[in-house]
N, C-alpha and C. Protein backbone atom coordinates (compact mmCIF):
# COMPACT_ATOMS: atom_id res chain seq x y z
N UNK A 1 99.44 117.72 94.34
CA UNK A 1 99.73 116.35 94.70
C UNK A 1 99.26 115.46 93.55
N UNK A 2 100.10 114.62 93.00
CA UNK A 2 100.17 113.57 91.78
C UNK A 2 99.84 112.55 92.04
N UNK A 3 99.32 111.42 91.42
CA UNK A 3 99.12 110.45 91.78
C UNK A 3 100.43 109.32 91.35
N UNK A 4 101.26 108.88 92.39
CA UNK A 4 102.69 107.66 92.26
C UNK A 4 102.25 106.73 91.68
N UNK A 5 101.53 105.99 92.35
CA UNK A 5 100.91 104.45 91.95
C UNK A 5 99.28 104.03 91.73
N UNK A 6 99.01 103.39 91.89
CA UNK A 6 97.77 102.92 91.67
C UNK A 6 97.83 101.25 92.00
N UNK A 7 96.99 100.92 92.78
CA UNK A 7 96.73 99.06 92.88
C UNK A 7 95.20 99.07 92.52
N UNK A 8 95.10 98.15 91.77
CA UNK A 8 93.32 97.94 91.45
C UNK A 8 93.08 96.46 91.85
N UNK A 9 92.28 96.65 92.56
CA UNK A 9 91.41 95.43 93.05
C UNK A 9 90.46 94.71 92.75
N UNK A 10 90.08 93.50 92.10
CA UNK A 10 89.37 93.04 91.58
C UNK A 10 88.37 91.85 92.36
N UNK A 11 86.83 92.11 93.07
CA UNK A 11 86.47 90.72 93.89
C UNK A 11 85.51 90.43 93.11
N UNK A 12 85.24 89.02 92.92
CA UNK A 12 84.36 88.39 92.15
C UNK A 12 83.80 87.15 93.32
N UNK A 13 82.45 87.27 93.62
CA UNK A 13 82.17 85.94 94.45
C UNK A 13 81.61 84.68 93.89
N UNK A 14 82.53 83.71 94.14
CA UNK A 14 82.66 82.58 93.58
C UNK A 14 81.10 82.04 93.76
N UNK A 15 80.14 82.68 95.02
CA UNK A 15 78.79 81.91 95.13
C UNK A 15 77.78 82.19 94.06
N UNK A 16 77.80 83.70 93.95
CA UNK A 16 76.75 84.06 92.99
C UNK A 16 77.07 85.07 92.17
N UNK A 17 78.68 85.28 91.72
CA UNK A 17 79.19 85.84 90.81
C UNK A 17 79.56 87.25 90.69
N UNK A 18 79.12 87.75 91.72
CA UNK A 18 79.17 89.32 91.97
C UNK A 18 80.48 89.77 91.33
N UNK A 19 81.02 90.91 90.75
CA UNK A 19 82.18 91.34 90.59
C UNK A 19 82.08 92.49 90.98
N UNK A 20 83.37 93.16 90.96
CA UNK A 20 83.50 94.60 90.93
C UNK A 20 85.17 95.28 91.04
N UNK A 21 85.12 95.80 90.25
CA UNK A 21 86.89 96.54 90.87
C UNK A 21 86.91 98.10 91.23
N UNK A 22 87.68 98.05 92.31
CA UNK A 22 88.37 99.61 92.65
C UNK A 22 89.71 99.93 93.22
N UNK A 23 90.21 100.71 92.87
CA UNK A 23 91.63 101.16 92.86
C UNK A 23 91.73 102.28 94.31
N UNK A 24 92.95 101.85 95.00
CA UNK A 24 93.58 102.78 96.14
C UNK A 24 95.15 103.28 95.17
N UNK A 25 94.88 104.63 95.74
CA UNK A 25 95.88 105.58 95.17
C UNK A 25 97.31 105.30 96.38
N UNK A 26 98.40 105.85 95.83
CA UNK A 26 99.28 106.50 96.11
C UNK A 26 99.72 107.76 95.67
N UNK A 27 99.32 108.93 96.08
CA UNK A 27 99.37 110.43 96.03
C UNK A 27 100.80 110.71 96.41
N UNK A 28 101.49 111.91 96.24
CA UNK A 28 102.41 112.44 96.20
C UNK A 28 103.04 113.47 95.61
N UNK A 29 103.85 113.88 96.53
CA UNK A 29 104.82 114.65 95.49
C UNK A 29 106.27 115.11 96.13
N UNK A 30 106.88 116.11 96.11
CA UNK A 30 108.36 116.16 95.95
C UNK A 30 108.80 115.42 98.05
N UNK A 31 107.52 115.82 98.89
CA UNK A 31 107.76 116.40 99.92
C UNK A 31 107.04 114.70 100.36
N UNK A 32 107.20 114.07 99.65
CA UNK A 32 106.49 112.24 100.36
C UNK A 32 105.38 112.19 99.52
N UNK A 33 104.46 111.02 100.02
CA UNK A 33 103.38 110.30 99.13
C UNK A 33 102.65 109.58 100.33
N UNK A 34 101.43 109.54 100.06
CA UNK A 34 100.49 108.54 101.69
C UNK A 34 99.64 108.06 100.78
N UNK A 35 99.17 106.38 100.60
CA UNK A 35 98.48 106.07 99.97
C UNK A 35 97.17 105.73 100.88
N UNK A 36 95.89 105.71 100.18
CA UNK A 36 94.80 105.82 100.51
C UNK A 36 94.42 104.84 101.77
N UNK A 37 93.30 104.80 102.75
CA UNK A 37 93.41 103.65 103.65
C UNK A 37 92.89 102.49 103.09
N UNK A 38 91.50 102.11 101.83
CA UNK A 38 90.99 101.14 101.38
C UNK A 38 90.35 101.68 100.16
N UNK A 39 89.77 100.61 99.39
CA UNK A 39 89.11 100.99 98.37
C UNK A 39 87.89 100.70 98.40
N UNK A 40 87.05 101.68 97.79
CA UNK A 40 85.46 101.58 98.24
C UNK A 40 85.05 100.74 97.05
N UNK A 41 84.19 99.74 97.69
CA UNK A 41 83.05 98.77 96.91
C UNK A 41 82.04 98.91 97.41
N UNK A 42 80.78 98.31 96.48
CA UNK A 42 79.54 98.98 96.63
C UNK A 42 78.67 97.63 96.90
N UNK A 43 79.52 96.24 96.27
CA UNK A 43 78.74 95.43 96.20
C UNK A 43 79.53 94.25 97.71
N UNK A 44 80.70 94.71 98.21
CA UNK A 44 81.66 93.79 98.60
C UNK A 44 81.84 94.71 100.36
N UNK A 45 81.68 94.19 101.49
CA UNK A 45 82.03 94.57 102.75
C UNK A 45 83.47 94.10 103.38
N UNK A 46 84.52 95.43 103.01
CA UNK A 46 85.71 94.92 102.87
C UNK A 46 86.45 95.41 104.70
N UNK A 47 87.59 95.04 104.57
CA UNK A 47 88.12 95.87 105.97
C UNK A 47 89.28 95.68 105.39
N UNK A 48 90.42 96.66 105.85
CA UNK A 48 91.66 97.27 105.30
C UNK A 48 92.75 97.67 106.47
N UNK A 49 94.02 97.11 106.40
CA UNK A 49 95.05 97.39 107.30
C UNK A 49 96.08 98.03 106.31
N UNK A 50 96.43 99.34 107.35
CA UNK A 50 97.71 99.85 106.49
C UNK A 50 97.09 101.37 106.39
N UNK A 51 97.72 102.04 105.06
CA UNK A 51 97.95 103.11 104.99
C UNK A 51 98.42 104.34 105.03
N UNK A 52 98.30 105.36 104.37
CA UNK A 52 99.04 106.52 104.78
C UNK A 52 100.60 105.95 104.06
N UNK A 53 101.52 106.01 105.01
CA UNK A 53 103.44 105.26 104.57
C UNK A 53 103.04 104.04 104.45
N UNK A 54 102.41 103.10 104.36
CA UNK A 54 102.12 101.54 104.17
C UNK A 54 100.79 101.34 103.18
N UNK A 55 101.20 100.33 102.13
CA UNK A 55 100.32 100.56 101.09
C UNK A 55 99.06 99.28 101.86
N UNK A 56 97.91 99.93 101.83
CA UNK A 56 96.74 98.84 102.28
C UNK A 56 96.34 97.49 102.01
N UNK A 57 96.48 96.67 103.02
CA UNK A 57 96.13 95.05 102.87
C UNK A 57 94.74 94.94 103.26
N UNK A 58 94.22 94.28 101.79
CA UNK A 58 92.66 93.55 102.48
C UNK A 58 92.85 92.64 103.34
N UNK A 59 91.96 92.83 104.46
CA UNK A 59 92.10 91.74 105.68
C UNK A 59 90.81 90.79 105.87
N UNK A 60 89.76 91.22 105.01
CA UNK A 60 88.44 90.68 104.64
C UNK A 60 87.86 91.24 103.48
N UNK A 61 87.10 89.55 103.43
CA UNK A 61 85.63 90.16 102.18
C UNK A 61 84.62 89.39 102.40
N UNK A 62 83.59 90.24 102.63
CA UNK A 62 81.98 89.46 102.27
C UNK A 62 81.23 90.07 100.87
N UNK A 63 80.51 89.13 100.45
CA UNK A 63 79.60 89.63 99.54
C UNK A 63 78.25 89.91 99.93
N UNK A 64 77.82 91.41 99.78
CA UNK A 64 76.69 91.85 100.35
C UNK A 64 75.22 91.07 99.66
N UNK A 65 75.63 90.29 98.54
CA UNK A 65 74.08 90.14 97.53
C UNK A 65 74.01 88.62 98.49
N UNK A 66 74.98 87.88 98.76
CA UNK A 66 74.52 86.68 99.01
C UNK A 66 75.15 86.02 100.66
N UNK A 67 76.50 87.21 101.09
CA UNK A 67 76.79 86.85 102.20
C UNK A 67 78.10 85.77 102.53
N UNK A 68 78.61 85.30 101.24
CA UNK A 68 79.82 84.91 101.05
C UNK A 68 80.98 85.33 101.50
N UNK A 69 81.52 84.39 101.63
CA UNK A 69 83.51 85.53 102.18
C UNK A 69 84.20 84.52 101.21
N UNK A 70 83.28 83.47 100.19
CA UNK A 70 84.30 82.81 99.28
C UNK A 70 84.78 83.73 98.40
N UNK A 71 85.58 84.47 98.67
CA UNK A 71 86.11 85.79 97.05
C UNK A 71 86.61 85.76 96.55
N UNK A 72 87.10 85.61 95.52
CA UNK A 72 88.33 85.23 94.06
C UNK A 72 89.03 87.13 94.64
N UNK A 73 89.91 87.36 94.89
CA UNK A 73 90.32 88.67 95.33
C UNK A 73 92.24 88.68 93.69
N UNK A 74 91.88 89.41 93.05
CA UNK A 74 93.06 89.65 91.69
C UNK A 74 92.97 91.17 92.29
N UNK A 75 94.64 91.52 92.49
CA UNK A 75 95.30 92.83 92.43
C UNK A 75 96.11 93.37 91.27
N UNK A 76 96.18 94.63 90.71
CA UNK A 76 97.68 94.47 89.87
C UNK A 76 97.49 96.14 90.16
N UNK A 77 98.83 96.40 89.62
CA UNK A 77 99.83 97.92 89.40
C UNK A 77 98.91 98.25 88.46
């Protein structure tokens, strides 16, 4: 199984600057593709709709250092 796509996620909190990025896959191969359910952050308490046949929407963000949900949230391919 190959990896199709890739989305990388980028949150930065506008309160006290936190950043961080991580990427959810889309795996596959001849026989279909299921992309990942969310992407893990270490600094950011996220929640995720979708998956598997539907590529994952962030549905929240807090920032764990200060408790913010103000998040600058940048995606790309």
């Amino acid at each position: 199984m190959g990896i199709i796509d890739r989305a990388v996620y980028v949150l930065t909190c506008k309160k006290c600057g936190t950043t961080e990025q991580s990427s959810i896959l889309d795996k596959g191969s001849v026989w279909g593709s299921a992309w990942n359910f969310s992407a893990h952050f270490s600094n950011f308490e996220t929640s995720w709709t979708g998956g598997g046949a539907t590529e994952p929407e962030l549905t929240s963000v807090k920032c764990k250092k200060c408790g913010s949900t103000d998040i600058d949230v940048k995606s790309d391919y």
